[in-house]
N, C-alpha and C. Protein backbone atom coordinates (compact mmCIF):
# COMPACT_ATOMS: atom_id res chain seq x y z
N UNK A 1 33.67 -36.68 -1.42
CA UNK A 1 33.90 -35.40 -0.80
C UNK A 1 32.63 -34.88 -0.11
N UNK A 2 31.78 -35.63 0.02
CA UNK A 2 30.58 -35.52 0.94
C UNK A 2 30.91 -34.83 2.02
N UNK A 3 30.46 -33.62 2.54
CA UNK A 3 30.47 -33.05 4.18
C UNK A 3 29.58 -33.41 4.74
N UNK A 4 28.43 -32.96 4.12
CA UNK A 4 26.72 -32.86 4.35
C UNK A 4 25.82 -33.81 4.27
N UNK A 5 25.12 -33.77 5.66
CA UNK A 5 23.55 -35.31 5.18
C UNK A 5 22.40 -34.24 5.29
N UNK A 6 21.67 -34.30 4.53
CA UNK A 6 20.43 -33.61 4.42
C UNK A 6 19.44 -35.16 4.65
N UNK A 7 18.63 -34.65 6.40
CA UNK A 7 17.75 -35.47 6.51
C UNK A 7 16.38 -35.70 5.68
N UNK A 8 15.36 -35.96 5.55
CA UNK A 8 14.51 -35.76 4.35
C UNK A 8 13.28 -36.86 4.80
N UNK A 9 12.06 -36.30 4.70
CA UNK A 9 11.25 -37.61 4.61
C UNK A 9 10.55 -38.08 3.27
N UNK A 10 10.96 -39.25 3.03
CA UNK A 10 11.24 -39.75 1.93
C UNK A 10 9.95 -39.94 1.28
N UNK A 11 8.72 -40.11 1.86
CA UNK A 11 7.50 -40.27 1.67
C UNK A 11 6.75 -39.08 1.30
N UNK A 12 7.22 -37.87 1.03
CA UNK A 12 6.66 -36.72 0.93
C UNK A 12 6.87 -36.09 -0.23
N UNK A 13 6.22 -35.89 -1.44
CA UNK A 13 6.97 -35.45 -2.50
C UNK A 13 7.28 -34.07 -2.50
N UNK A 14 6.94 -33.08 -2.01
CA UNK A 14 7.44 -32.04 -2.12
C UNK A 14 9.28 -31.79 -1.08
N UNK A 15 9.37 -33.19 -0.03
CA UNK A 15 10.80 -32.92 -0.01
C UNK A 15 11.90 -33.50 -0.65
N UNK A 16 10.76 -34.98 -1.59
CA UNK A 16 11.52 -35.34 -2.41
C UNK A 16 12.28 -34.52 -3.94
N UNK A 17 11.18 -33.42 -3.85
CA UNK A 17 11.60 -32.20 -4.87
C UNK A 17 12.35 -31.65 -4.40
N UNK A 18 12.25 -31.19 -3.30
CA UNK A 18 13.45 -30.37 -2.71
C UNK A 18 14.78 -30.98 -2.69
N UNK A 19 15.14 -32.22 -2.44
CA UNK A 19 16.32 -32.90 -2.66
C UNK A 19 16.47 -32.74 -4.46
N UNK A 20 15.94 -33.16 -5.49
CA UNK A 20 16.03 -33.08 -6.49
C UNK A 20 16.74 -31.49 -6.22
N UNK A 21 16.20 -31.08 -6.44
CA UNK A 21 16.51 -29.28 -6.20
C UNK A 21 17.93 -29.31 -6.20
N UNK A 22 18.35 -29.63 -5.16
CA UNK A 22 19.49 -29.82 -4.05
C UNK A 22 20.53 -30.31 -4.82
N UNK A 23 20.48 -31.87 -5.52
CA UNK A 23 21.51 -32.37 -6.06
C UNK A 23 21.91 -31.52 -7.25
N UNK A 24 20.28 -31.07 -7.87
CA UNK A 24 20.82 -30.23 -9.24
C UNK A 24 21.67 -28.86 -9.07
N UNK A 25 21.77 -28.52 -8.07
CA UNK A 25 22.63 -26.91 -7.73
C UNK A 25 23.82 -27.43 -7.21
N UNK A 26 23.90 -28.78 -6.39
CA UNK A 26 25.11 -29.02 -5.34
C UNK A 26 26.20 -29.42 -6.52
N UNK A 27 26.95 -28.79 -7.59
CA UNK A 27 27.73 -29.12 -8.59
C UNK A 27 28.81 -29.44 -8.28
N UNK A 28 29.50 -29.72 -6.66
CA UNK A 28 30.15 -30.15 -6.15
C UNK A 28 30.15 -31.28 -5.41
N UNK A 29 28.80 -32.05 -5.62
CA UNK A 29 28.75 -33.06 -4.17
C UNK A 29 28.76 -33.04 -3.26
N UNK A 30 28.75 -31.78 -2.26
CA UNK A 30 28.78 -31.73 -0.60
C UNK A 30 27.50 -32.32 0.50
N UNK A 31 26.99 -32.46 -0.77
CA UNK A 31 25.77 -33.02 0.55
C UNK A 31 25.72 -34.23 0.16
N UNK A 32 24.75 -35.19 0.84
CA UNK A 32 24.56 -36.58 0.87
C UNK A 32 22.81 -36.46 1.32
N UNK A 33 22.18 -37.55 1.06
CA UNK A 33 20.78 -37.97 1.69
C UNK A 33 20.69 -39.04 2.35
N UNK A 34 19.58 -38.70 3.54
CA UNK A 34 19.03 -39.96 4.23
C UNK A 34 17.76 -39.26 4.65
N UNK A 35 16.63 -40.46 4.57
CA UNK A 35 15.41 -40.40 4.79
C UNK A 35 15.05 -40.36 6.56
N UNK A 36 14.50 -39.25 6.81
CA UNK A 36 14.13 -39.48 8.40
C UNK A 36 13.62 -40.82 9.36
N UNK A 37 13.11 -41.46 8.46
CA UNK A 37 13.03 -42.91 8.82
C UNK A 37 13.84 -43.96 8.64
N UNK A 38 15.22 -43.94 8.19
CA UNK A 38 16.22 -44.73 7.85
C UNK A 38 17.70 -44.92 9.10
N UNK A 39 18.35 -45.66 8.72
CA UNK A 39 19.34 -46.16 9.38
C UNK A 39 20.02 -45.66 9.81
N UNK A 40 20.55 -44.45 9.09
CA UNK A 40 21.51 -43.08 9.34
C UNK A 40 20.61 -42.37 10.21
N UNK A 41 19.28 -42.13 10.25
CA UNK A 41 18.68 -41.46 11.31
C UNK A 41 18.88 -42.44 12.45
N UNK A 42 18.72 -43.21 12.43
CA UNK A 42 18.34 -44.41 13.67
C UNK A 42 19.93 -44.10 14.19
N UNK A 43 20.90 -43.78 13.53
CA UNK A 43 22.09 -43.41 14.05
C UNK A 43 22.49 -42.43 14.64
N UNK A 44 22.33 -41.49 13.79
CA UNK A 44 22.48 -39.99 14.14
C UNK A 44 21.52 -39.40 14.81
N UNK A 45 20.44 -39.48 15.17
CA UNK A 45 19.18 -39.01 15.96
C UNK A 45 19.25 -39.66 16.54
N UNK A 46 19.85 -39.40 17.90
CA UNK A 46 19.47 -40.32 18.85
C UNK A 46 19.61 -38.97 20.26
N UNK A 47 18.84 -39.57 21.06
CA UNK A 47 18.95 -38.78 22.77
C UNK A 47 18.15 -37.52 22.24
N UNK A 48 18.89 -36.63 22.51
CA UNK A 48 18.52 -35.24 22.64
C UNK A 48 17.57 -34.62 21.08
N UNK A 49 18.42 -35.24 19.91
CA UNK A 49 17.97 -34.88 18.49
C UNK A 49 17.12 -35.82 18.20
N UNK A 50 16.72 -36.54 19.07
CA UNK A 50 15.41 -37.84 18.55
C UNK A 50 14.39 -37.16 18.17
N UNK A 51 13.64 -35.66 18.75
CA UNK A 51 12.56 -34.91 18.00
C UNK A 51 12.39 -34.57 16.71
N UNK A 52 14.06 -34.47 16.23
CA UNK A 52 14.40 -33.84 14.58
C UNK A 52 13.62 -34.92 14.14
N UNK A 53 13.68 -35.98 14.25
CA UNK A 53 12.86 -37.24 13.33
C UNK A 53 11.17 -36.97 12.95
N UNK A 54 10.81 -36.26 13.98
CA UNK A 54 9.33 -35.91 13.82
C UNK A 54 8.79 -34.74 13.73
N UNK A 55 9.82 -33.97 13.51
CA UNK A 55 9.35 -32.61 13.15
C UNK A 55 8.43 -31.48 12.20
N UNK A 56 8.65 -32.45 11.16
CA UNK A 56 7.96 -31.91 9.42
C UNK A 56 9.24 -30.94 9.41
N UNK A 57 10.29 -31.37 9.38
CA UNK A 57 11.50 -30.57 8.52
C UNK A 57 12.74 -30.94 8.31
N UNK A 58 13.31 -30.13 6.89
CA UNK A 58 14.35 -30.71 6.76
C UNK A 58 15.50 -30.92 7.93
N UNK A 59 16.17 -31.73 7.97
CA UNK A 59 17.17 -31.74 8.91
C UNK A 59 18.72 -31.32 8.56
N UNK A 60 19.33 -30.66 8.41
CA UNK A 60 20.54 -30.35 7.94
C UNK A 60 21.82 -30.65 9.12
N UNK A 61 22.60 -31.48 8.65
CA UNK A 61 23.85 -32.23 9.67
C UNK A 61 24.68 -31.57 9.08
N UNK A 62 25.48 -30.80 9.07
CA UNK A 62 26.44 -29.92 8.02
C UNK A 62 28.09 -30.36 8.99
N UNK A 63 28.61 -31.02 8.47
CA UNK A 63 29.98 -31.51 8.75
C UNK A 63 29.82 -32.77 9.56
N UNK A 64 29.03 -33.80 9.05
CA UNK A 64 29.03 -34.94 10.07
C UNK A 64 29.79 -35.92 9.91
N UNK A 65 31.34 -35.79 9.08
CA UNK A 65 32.60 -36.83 9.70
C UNK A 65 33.51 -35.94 10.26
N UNK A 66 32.88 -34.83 11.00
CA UNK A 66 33.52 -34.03 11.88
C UNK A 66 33.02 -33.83 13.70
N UNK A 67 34.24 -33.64 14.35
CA UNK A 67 33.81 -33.19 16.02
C UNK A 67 32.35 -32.00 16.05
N UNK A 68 32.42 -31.15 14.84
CA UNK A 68 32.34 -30.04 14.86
C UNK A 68 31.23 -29.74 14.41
N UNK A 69 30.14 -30.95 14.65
CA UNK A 69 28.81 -31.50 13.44
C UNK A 69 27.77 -29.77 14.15
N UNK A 70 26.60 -29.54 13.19
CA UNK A 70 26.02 -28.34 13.38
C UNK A 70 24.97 -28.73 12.92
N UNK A 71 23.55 -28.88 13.57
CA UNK A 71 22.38 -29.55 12.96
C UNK A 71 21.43 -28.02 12.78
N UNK A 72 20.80 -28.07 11.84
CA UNK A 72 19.99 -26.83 11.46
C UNK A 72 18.90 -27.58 11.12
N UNK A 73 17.36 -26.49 11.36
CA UNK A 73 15.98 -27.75 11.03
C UNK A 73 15.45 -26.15 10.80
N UNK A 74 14.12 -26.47 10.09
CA UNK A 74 13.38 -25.80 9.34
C UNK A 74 13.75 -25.02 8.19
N UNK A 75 13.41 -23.35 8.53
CA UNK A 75 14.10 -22.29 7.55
C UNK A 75 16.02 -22.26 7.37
N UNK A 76 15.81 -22.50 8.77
CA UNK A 76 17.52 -22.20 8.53
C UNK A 76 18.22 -23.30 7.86
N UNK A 77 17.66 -24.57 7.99
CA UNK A 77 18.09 -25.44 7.05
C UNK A 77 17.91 -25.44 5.85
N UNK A 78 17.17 -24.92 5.17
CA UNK A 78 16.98 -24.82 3.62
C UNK A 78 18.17 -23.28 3.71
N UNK A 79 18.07 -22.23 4.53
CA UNK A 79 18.88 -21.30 3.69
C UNK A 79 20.27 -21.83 3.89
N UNK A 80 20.81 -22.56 5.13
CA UNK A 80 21.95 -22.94 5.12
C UNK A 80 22.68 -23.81 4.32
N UNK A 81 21.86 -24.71 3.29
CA UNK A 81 22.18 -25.40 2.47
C UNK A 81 22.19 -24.57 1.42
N UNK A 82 21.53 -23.37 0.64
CA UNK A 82 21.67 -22.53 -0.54
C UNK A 82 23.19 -21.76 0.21
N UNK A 83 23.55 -21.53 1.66
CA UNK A 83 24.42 -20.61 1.63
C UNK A 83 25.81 -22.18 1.79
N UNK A 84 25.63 -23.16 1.78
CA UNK A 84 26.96 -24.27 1.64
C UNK A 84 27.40 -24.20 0.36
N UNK A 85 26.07 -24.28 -0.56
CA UNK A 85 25.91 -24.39 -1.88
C UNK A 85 27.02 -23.86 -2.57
N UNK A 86 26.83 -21.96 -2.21
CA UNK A 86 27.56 -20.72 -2.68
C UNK A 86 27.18 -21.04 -4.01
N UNK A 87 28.24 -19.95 -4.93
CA UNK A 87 28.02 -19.69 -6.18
C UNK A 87 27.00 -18.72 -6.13
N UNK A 88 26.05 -18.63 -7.03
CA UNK A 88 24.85 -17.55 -7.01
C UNK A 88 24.01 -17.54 -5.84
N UNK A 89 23.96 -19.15 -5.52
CA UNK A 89 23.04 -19.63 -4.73
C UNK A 89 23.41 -19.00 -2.84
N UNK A 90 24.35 -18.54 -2.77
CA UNK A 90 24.92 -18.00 -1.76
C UNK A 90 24.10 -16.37 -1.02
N UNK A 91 23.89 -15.97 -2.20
CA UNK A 91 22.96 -14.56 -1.66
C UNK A 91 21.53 -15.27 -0.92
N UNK A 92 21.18 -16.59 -1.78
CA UNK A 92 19.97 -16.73 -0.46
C UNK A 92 20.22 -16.99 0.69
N UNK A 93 20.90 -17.60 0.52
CA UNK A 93 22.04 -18.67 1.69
C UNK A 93 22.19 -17.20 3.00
N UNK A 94 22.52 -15.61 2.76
CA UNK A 94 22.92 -14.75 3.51
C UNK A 94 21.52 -14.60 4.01
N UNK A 95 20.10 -14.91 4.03
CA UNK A 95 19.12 -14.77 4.69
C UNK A 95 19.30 -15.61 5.80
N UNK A 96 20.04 -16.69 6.45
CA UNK A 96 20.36 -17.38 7.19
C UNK A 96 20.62 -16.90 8.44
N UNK A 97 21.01 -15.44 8.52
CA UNK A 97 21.74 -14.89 9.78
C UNK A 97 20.52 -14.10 10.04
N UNK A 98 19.47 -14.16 9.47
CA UNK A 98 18.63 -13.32 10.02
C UNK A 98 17.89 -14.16 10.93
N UNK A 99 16.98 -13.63 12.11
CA UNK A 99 16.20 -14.19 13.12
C UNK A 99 15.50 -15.63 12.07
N UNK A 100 15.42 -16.94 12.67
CA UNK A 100 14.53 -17.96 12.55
C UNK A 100 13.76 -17.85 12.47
N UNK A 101 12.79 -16.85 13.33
CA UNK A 101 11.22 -16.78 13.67
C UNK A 101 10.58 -16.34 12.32
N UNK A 102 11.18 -15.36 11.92
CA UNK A 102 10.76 -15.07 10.65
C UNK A 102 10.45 -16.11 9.30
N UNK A 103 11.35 -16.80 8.82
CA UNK A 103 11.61 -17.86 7.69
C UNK A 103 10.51 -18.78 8.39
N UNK A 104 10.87 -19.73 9.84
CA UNK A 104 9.98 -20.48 10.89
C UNK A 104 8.51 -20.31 10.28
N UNK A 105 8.16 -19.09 10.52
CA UNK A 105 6.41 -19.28 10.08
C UNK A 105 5.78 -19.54 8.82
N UNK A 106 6.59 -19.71 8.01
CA UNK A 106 6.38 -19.45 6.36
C UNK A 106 6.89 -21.12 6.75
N UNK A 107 7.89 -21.79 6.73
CA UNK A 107 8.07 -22.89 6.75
C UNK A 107 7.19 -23.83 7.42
N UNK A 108 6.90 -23.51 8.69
CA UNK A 108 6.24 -24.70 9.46
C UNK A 108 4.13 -24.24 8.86
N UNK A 109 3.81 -23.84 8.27
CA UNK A 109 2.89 -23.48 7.51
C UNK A 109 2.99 -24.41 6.42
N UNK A 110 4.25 -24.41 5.54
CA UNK A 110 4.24 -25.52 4.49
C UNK A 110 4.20 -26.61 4.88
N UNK A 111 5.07 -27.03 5.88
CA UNK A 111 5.35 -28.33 6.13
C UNK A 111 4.32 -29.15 6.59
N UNK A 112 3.38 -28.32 6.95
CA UNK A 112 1.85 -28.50 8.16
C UNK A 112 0.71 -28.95 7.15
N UNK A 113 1.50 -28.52 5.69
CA UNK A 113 0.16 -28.74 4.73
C UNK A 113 0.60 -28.90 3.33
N UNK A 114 2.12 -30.06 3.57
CA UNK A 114 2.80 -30.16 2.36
C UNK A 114 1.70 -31.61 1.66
N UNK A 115 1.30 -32.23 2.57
CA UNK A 115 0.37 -33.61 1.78
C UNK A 115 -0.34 -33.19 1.12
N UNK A 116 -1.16 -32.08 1.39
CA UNK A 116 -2.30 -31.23 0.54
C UNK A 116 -2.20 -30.83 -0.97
N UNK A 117 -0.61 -30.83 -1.37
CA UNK A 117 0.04 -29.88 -2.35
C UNK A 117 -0.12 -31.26 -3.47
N UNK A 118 -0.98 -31.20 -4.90
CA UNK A 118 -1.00 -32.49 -5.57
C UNK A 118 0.21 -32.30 -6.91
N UNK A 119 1.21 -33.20 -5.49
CA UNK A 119 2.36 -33.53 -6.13
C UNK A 119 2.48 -34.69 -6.48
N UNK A 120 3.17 -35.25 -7.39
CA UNK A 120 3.19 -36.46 -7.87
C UNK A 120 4.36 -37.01 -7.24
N UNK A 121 4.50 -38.13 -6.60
CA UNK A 121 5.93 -38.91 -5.61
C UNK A 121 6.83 -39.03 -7.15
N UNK A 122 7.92 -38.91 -6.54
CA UNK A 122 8.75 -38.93 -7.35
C UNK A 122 9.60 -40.42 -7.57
N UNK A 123 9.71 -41.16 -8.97
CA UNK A 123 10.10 -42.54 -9.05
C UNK A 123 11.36 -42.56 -8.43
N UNK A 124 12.50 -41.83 -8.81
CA UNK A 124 13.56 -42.02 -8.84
C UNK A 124 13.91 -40.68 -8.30
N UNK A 125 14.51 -40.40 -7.21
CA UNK A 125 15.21 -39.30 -7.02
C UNK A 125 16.74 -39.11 -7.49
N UNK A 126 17.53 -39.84 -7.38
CA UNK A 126 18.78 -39.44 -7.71
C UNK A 126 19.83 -40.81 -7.70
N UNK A 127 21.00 -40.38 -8.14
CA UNK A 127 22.17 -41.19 -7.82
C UNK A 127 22.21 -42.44 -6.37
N UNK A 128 22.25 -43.40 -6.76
CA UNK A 128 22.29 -44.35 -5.15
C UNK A 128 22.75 -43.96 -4.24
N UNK A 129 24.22 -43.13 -4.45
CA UNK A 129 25.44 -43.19 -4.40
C UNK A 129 25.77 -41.70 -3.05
N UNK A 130 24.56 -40.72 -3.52
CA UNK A 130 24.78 -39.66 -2.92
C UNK A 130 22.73 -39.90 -1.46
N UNK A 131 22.44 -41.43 -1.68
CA UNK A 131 21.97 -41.24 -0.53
C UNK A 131 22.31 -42.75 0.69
N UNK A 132 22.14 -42.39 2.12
CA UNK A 132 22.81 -42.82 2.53
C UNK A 132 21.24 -43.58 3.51
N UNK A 133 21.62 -44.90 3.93
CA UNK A 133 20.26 -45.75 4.73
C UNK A 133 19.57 -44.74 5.05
């Protein structure tokens, strides 16, 4: 029942936490993973979205075995995934409709200086099953 691919670079432990994050709230399964450097990117990023690959951010594909696919990157991708989430997790999720620029600077600040952060890579992130090439 997968909708969702949450892009991710796999080499980074603080987005490998953030996926951890992700699977532990998603109590439904709607999302899926693939690493920005993987096969499903080499698929789905292509032409116009080839920059998402090098961005320093998450990539959010929200309905991609649909016509109707909706790609979100930076802030709005992390709140749009707490607001897919719903449940409690839905009130963050309503910061989503507010201006980008705002969330944007706080995000591209982390992302600019997530190697810095002494995180430990993570062995095992999750289920095989819920990530995708």
């Amino acid at each position: 029942m997968h909708k969702h691919v949450i892009f991710f670079d796999h080499e980074c432990p603080l987005c490998c936490r953030a996926i951890q994050h992700v699977m532990e709230i998603d109590k439904q399964g709607v999302f899926v993973f693939a690493p920005l450097g993987g096969e499903t990117a080499d698929k789905i990023l292509v032409g116009p979205l080839r920059p998402y690959r090098s961005m320093n951010s998450l990539v959010l594909l929200e309905n991609y075995q649909s016509t109707e696919r909706q790609f979100w990157i930076r802030s709005k991708s992390i709140l749009r995934i707490y607001w897919l989430v719903g449940q409690g997790w839905g009130i963050v999720g309503w910061l989503s409709f507010l201006p980008s620029w705002i969330g944007d600077f706080f995000y591209s600040w982390v992302a600019e200086h997530r190697h810095q952060f002494k995180l430990k890579p993570s062995k095992e992130l999750g289920p095989a099953e819920r990530f995708l090439p």
